[in-house]
N, C-alpha and C. Protein backbone atom coordinates (compact mmCIF):
# COMPACT_ATOMS: atom_id res chain seq x y z
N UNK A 1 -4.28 90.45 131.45
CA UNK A 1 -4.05 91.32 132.58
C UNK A 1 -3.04 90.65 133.52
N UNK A 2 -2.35 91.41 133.83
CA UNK A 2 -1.65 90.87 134.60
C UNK A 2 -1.64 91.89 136.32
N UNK A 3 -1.33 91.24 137.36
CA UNK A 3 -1.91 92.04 138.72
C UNK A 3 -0.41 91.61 140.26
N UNK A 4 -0.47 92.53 140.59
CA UNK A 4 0.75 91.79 141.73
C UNK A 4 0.28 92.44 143.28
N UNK A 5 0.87 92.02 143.82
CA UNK A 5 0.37 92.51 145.35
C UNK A 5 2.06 92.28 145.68
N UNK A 6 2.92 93.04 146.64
CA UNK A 6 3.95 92.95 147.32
C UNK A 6 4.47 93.44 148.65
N UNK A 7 4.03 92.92 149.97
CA UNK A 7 4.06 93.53 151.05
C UNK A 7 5.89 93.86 151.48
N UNK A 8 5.97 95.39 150.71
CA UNK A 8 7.49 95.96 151.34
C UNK A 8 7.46 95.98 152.88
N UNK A 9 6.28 96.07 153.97
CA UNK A 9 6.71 96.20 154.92
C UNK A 9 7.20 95.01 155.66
N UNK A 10 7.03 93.62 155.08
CA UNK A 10 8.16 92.73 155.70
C UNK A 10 9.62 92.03 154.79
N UNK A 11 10.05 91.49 155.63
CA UNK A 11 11.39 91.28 154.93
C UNK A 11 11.98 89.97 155.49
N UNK A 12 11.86 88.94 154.60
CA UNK A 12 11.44 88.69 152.89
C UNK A 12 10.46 89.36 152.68
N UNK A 13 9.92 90.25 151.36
CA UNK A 13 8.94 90.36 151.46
C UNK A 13 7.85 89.65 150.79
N UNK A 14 6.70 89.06 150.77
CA UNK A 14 5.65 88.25 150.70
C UNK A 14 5.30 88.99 149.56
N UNK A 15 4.96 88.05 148.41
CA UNK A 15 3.93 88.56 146.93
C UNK A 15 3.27 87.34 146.12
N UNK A 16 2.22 88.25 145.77
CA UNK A 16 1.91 87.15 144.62
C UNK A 16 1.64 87.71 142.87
N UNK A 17 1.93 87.41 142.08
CA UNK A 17 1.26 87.47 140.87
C UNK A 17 0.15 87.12 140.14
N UNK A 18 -0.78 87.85 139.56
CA UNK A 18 -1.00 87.01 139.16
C UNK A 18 -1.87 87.22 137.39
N UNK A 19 -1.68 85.94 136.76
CA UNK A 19 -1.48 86.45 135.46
C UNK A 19 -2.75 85.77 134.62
N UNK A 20 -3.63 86.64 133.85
CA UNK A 20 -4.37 86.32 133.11
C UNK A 20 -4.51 86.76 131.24
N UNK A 21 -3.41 85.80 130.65
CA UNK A 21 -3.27 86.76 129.49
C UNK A 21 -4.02 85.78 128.03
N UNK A 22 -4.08 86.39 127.10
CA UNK A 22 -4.64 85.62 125.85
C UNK A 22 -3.67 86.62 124.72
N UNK A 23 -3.17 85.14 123.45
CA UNK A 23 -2.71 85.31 122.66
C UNK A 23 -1.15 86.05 122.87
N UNK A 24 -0.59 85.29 124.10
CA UNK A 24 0.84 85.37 124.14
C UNK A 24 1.81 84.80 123.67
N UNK A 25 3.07 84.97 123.27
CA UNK A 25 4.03 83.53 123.07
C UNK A 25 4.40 82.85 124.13
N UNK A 26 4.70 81.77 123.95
CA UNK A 26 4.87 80.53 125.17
C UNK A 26 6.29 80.86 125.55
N UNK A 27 6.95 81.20 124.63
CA UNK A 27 8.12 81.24 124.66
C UNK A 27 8.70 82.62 126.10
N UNK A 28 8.03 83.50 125.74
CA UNK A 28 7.87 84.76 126.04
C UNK A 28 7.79 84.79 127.98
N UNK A 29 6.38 83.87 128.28
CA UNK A 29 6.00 83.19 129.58
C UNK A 29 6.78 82.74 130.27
N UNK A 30 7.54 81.68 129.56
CA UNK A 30 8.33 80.89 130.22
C UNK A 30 9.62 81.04 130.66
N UNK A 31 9.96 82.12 129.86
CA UNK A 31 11.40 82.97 130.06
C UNK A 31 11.34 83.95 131.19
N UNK A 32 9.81 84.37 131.62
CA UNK A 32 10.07 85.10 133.34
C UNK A 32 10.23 84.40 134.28
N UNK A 33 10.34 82.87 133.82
CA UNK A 33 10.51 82.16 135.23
C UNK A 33 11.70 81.69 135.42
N UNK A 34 12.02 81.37 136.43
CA UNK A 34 13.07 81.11 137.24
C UNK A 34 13.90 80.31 136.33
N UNK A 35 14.94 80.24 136.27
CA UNK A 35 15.75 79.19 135.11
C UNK A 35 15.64 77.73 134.82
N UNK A 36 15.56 77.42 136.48
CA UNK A 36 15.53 75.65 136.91
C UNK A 36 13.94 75.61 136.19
N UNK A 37 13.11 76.33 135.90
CA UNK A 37 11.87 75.80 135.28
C UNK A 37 11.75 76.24 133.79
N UNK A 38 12.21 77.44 133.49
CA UNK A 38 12.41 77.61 132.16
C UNK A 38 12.76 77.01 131.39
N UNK A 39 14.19 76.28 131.82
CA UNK A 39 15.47 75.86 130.82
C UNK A 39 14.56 74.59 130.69
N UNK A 40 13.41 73.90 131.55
CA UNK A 40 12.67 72.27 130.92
C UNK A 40 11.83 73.24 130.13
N UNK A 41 10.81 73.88 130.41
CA UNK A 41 9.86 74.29 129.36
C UNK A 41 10.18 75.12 127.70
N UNK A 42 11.64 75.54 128.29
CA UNK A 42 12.19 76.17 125.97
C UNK A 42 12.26 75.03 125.46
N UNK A 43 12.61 73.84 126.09
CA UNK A 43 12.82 72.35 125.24
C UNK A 43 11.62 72.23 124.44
N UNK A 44 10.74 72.92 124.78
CA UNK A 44 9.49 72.89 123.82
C UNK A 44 9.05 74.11 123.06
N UNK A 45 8.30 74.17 121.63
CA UNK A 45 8.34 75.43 121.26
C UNK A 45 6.93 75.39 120.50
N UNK A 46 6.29 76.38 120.79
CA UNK A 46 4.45 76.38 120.62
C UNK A 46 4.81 77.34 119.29
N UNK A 47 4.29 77.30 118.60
CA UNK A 47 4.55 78.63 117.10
C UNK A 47 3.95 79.50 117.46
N UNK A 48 2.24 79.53 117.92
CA UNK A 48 1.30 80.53 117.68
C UNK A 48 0.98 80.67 119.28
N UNK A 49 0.96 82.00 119.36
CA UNK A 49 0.02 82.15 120.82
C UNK A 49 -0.58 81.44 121.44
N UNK A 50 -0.79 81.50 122.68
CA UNK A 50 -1.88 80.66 123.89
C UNK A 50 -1.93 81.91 124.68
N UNK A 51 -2.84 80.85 125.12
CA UNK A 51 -3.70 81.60 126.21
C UNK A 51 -3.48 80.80 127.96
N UNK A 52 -2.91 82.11 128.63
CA UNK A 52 -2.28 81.61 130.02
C UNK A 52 -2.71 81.81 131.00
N UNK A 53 -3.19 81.57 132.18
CA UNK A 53 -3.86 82.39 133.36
C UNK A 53 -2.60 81.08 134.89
N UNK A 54 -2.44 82.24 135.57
CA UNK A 54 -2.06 81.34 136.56
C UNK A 54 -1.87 82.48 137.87
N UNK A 55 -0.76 82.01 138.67
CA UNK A 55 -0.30 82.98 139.89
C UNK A 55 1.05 81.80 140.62
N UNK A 56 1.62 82.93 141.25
CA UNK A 56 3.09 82.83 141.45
C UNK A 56 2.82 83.71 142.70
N UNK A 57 2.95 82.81 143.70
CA UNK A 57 3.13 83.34 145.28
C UNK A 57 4.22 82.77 145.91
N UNK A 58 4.77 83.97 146.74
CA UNK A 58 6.23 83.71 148.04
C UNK A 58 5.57 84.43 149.22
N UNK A 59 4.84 83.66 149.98
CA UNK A 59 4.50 84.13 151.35
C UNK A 59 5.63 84.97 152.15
N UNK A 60 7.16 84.67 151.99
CA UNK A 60 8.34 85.62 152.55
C UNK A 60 8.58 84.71 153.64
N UNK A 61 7.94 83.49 153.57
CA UNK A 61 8.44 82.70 154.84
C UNK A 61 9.74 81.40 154.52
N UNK A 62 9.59 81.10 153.10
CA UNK A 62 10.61 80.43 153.00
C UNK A 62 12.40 80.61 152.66
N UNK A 63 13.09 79.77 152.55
CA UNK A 63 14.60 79.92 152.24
C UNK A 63 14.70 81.00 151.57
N UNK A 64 15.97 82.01 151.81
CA UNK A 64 16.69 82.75 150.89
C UNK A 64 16.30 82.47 149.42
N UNK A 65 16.64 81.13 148.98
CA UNK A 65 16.55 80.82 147.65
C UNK A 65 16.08 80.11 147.52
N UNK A 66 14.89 79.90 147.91
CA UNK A 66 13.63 79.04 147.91
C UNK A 66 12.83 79.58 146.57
N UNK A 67 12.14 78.55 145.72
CA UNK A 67 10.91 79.06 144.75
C UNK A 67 9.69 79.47 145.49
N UNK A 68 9.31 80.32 144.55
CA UNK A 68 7.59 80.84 145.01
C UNK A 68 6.86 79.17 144.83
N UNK A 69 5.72 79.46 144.93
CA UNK A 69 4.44 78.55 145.01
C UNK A 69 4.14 79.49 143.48
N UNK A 70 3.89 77.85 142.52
CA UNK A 70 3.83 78.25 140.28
C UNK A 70 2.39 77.84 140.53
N UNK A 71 1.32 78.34 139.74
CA UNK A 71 0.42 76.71 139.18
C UNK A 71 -0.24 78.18 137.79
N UNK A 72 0.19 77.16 137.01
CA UNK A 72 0.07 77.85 135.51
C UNK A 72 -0.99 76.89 134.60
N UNK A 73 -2.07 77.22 133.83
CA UNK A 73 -2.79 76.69 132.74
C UNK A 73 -2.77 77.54 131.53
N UNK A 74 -2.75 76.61 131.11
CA UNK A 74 -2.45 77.17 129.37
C UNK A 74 -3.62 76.52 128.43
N UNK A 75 -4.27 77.20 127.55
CA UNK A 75 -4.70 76.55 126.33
C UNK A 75 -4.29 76.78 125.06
N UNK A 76 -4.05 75.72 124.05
CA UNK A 76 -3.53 75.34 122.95
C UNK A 76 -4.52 75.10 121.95
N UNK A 77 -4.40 76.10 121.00
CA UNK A 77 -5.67 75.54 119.82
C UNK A 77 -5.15 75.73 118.43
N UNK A 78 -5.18 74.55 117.61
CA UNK A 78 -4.82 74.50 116.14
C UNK A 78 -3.31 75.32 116.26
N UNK A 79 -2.40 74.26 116.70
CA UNK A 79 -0.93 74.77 116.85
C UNK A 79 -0.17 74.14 116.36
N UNK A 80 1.44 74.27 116.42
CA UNK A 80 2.60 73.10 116.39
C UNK A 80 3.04 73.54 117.44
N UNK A 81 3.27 72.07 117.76
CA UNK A 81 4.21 72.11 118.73
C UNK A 81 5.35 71.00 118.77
N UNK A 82 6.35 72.02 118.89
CA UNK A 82 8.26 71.24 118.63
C UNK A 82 8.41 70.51 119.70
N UNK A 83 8.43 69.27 119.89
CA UNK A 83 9.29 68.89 121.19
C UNK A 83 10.62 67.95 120.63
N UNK A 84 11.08 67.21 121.39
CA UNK A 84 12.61 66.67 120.98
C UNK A 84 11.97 65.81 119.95
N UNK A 85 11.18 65.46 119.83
CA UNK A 85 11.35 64.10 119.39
C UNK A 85 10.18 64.48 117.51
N UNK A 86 10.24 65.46 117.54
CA UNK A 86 9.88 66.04 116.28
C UNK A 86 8.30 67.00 116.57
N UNK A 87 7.06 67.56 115.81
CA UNK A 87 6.47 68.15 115.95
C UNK A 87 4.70 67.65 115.76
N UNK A 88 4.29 68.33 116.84
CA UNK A 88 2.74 68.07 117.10
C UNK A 88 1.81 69.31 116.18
N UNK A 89 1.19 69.00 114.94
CA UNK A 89 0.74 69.85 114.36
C UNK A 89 -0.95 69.75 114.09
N UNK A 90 -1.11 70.74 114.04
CA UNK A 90 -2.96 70.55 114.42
C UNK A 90 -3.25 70.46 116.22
N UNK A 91 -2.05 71.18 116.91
CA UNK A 91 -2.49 70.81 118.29
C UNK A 91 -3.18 71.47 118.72
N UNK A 92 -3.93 70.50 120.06
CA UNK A 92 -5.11 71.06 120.87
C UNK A 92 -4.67 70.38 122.22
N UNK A 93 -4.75 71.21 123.07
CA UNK A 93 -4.70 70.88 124.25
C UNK A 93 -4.88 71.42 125.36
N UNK A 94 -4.92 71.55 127.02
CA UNK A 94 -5.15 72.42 128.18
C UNK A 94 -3.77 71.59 128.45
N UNK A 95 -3.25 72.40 129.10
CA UNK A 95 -1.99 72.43 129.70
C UNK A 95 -1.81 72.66 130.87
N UNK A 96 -1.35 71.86 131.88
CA UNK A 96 -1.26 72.64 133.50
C UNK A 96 0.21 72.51 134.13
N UNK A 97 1.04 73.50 135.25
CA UNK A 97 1.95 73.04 135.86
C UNK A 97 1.79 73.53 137.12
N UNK A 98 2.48 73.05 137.82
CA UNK A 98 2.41 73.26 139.38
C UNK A 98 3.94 72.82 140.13
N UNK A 99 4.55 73.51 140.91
CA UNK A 99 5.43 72.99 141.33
C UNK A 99 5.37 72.44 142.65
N UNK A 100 4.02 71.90 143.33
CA UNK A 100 4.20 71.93 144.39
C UNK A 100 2.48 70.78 143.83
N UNK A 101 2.97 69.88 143.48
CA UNK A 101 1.51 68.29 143.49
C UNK A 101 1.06 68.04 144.34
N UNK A 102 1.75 68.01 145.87
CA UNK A 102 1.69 67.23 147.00
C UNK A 102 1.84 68.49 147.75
N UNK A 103 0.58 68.49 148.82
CA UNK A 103 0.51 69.56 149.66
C UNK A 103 1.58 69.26 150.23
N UNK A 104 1.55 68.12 151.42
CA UNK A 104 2.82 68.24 152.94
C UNK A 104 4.14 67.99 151.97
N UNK A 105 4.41 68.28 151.32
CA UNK A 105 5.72 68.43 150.16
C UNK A 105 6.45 69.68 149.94
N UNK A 106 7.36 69.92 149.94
CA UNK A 106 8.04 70.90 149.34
C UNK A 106 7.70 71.26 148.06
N UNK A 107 8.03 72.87 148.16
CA UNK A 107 7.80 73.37 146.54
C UNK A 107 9.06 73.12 145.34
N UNK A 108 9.25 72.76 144.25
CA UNK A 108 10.30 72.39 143.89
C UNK A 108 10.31 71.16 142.80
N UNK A 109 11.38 70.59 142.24
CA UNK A 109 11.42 69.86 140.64
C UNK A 109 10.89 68.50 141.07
N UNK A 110 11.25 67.93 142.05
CA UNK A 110 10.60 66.54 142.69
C UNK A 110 9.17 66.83 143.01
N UNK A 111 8.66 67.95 143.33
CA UNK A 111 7.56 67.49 143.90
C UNK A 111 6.42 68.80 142.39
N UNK A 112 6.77 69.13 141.13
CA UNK A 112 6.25 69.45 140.02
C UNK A 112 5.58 68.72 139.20
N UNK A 113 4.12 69.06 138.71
CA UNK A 113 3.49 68.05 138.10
C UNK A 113 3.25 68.99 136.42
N UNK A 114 3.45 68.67 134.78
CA UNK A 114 2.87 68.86 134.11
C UNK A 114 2.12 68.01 133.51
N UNK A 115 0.66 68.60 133.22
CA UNK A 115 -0.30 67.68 132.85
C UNK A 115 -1.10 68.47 131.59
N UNK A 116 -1.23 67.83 130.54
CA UNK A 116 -1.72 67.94 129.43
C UNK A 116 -3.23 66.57 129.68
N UNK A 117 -3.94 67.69 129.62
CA UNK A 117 -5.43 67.22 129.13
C UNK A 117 -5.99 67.27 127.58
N UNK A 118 -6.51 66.45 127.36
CA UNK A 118 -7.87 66.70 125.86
C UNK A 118 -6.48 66.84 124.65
N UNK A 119 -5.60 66.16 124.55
CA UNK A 119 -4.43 66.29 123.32
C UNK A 119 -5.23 65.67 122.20
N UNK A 120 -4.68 66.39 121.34
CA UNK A 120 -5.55 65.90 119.93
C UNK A 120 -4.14 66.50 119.26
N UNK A 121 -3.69 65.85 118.62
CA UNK A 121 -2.43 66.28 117.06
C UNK A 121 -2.29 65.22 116.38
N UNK A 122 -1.11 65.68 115.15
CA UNK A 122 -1.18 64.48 114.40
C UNK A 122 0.74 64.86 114.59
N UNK A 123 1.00 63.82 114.85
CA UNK A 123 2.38 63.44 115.05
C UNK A 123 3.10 62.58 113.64
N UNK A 124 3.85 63.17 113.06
CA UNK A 124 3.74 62.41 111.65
C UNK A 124 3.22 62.15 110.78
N UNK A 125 2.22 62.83 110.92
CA UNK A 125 1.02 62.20 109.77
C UNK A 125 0.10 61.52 110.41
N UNK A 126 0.38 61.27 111.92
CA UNK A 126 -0.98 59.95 112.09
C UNK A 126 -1.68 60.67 113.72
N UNK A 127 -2.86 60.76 113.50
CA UNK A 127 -3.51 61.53 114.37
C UNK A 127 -3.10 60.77 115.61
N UNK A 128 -3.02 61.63 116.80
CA UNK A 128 -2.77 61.01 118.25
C UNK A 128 -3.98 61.41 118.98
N UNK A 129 -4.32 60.89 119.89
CA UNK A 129 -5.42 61.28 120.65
C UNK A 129 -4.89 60.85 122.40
N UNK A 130 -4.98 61.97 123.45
CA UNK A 130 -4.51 61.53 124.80
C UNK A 130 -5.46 62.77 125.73
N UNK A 131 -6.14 61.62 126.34
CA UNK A 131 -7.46 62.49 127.07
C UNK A 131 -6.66 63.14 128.61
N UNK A 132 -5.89 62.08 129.41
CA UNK A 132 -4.65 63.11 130.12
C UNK A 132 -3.10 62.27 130.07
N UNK A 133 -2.44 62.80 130.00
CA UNK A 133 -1.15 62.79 130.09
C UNK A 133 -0.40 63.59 131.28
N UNK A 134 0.46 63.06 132.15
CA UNK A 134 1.53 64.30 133.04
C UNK A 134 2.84 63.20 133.26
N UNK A 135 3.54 64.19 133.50
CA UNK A 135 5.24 64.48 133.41
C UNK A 135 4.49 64.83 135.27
N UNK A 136 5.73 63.93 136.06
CA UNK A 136 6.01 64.20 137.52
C UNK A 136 7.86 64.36 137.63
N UNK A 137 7.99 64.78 138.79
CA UNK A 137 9.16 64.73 138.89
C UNK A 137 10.16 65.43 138.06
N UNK A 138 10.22 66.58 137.92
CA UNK A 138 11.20 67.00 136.76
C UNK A 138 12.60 66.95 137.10
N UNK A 139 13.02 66.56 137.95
CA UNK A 139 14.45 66.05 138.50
C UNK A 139 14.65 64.74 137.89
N UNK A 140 13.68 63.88 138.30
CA UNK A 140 13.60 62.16 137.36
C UNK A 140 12.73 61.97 136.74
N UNK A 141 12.35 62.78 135.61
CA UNK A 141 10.77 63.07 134.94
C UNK A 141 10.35 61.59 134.96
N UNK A 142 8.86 61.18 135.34
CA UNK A 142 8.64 60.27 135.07
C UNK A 142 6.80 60.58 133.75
N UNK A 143 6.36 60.41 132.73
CA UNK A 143 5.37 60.50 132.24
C UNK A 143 4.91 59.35 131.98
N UNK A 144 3.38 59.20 132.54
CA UNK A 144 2.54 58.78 131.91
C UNK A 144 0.79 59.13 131.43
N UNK A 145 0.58 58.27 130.34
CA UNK A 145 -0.74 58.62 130.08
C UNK A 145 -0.94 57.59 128.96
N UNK A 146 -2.17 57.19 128.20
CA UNK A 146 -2.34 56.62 127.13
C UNK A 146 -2.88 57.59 125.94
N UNK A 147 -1.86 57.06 124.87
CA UNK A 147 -1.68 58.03 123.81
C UNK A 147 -2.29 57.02 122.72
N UNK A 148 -3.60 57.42 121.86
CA UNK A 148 -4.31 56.57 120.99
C UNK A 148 -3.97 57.05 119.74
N UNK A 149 -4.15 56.07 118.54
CA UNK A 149 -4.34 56.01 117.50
C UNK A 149 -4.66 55.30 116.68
N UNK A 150 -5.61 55.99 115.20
CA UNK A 150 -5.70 55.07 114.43
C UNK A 150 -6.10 55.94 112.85
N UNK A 151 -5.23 54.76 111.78
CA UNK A 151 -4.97 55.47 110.49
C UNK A 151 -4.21 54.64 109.48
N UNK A 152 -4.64 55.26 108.53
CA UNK A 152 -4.27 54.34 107.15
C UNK A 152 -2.03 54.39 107.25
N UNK A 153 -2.04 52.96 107.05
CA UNK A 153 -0.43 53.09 107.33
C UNK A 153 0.54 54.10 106.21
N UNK A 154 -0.50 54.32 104.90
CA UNK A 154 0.11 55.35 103.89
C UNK A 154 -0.08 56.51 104.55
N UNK A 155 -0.35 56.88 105.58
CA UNK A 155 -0.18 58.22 105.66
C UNK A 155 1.63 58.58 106.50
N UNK A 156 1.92 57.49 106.63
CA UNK A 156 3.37 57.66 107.02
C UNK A 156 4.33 57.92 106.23
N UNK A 157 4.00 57.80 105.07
CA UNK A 157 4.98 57.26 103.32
C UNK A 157 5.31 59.06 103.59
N UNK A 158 4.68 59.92 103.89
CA UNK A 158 5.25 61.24 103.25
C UNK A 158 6.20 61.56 104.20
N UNK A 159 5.79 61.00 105.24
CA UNK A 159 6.47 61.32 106.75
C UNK A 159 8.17 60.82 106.77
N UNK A 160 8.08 59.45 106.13
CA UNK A 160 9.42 58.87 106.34
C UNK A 160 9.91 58.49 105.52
N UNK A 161 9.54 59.56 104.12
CA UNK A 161 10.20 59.47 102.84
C UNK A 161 10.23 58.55 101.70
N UNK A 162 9.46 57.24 102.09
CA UNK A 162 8.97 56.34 101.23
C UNK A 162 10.45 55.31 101.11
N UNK A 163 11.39 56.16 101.69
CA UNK A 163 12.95 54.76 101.35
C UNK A 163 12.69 53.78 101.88
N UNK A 164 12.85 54.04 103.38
CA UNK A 164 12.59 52.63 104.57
C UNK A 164 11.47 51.92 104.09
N UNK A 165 10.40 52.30 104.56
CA UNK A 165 9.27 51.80 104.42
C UNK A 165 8.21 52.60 102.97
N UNK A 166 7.63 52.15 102.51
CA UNK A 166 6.57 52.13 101.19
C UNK A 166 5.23 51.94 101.29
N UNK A 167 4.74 51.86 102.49
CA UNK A 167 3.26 51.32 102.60
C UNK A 167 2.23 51.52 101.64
N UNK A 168 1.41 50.26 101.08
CA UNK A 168 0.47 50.21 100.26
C UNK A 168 -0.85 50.16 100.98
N UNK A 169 -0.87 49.56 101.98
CA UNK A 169 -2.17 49.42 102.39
C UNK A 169 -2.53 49.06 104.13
N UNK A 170 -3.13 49.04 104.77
CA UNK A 170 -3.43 48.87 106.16
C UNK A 170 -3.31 49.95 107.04
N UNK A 171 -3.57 49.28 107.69
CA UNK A 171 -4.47 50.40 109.00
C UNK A 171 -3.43 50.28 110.40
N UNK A 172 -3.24 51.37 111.08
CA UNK A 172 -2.61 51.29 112.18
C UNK A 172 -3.50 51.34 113.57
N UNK A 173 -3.27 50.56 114.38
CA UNK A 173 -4.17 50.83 115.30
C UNK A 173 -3.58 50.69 116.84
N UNK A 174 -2.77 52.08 117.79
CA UNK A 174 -2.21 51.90 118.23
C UNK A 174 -2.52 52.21 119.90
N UNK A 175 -2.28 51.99 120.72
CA UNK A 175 -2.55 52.42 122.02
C UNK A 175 -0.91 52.29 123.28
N UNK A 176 -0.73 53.22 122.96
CA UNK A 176 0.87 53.22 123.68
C UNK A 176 0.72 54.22 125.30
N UNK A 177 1.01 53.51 126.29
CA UNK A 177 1.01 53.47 127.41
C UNK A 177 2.46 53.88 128.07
């Protein structure tokens, strides 16, 4: 469902959205928003539907070309997901964004938080596990979180073609910060 409220009798005029949907494309979502937030979130590409609920308010008090007030959650179940650096398959996750982290802050890319909770995929072949993770700052993204793992080192051989590396035997056991 999706719901809006828009007071025409002032000017700016003041609205909010607000959106509760299941089994949408991500792709689809992210393309009604404003460009400066879109053009970071297509860098990523979900295959199968999620499920979105959020709201998008402009009280009518700020700049000409000021952003609304975002805060969006998403859930992710048994997915892929594309990002630059190759694909998260078997994903699970809650997803949140907000453009506005810090109340006495401006709304806007410095003061935007995305945060991925409960991640579970297998990145290559080797299961990842990250209970939270967030991306601040999308002007100077900064991310952190601890991203776990652990798994037989042959499960990489299919991943990276067996030329470079050949693994026969051992265990990976990783915790990257």
């Amino acid at each position: 469902a999706i719901g809006a409220t828009i007071n025409t009798g002032i000017k700016p005029a003041p609205f909010s959205i607000d959106i509760d949907v299941n089994n949408v494309q991500f792709s689809h979502v992210a393309g009604i928003l404003a460009p400066n937030i879109s053009s970071k979130l297509l860098k990523f590409k979900i295959a199968e539907p999620v499920n979105i609920k959020g709201k998008i308010i402009d009280d009518g008090k700020g700049a000409v070309h000021s952003d609304p007030y975002i805060q969006v959650a998403m859930t992710v179940r048994n997915n892929v997901v594309t990002i630059p650096s190759g694909e998260l398959t078997n994903c699970n996750f809650d997803g949140s964004f907000t453009n506005k982290d810090t109340l006495n802050r401006p709304i806007g890319d410095e003061n935007s938080l995305i945060k991925f909770k409960n991640l579970k995929a297998n990145y290559y072949n080797a299961p990842i596990v990250c209970d939270s993770f967030m991306v601040t700052n999308l002007s100077r993204p900064i991310a952190a979180g601890l991203v776990t793992s652990v798994f037989p080192l042959t499960n990489l051989n299919s991943s990276i073609g067996g030329e470079t590396f050949n693994f026969k035997r051992g265990d990976a056991n990783l915790k990257l910060y």
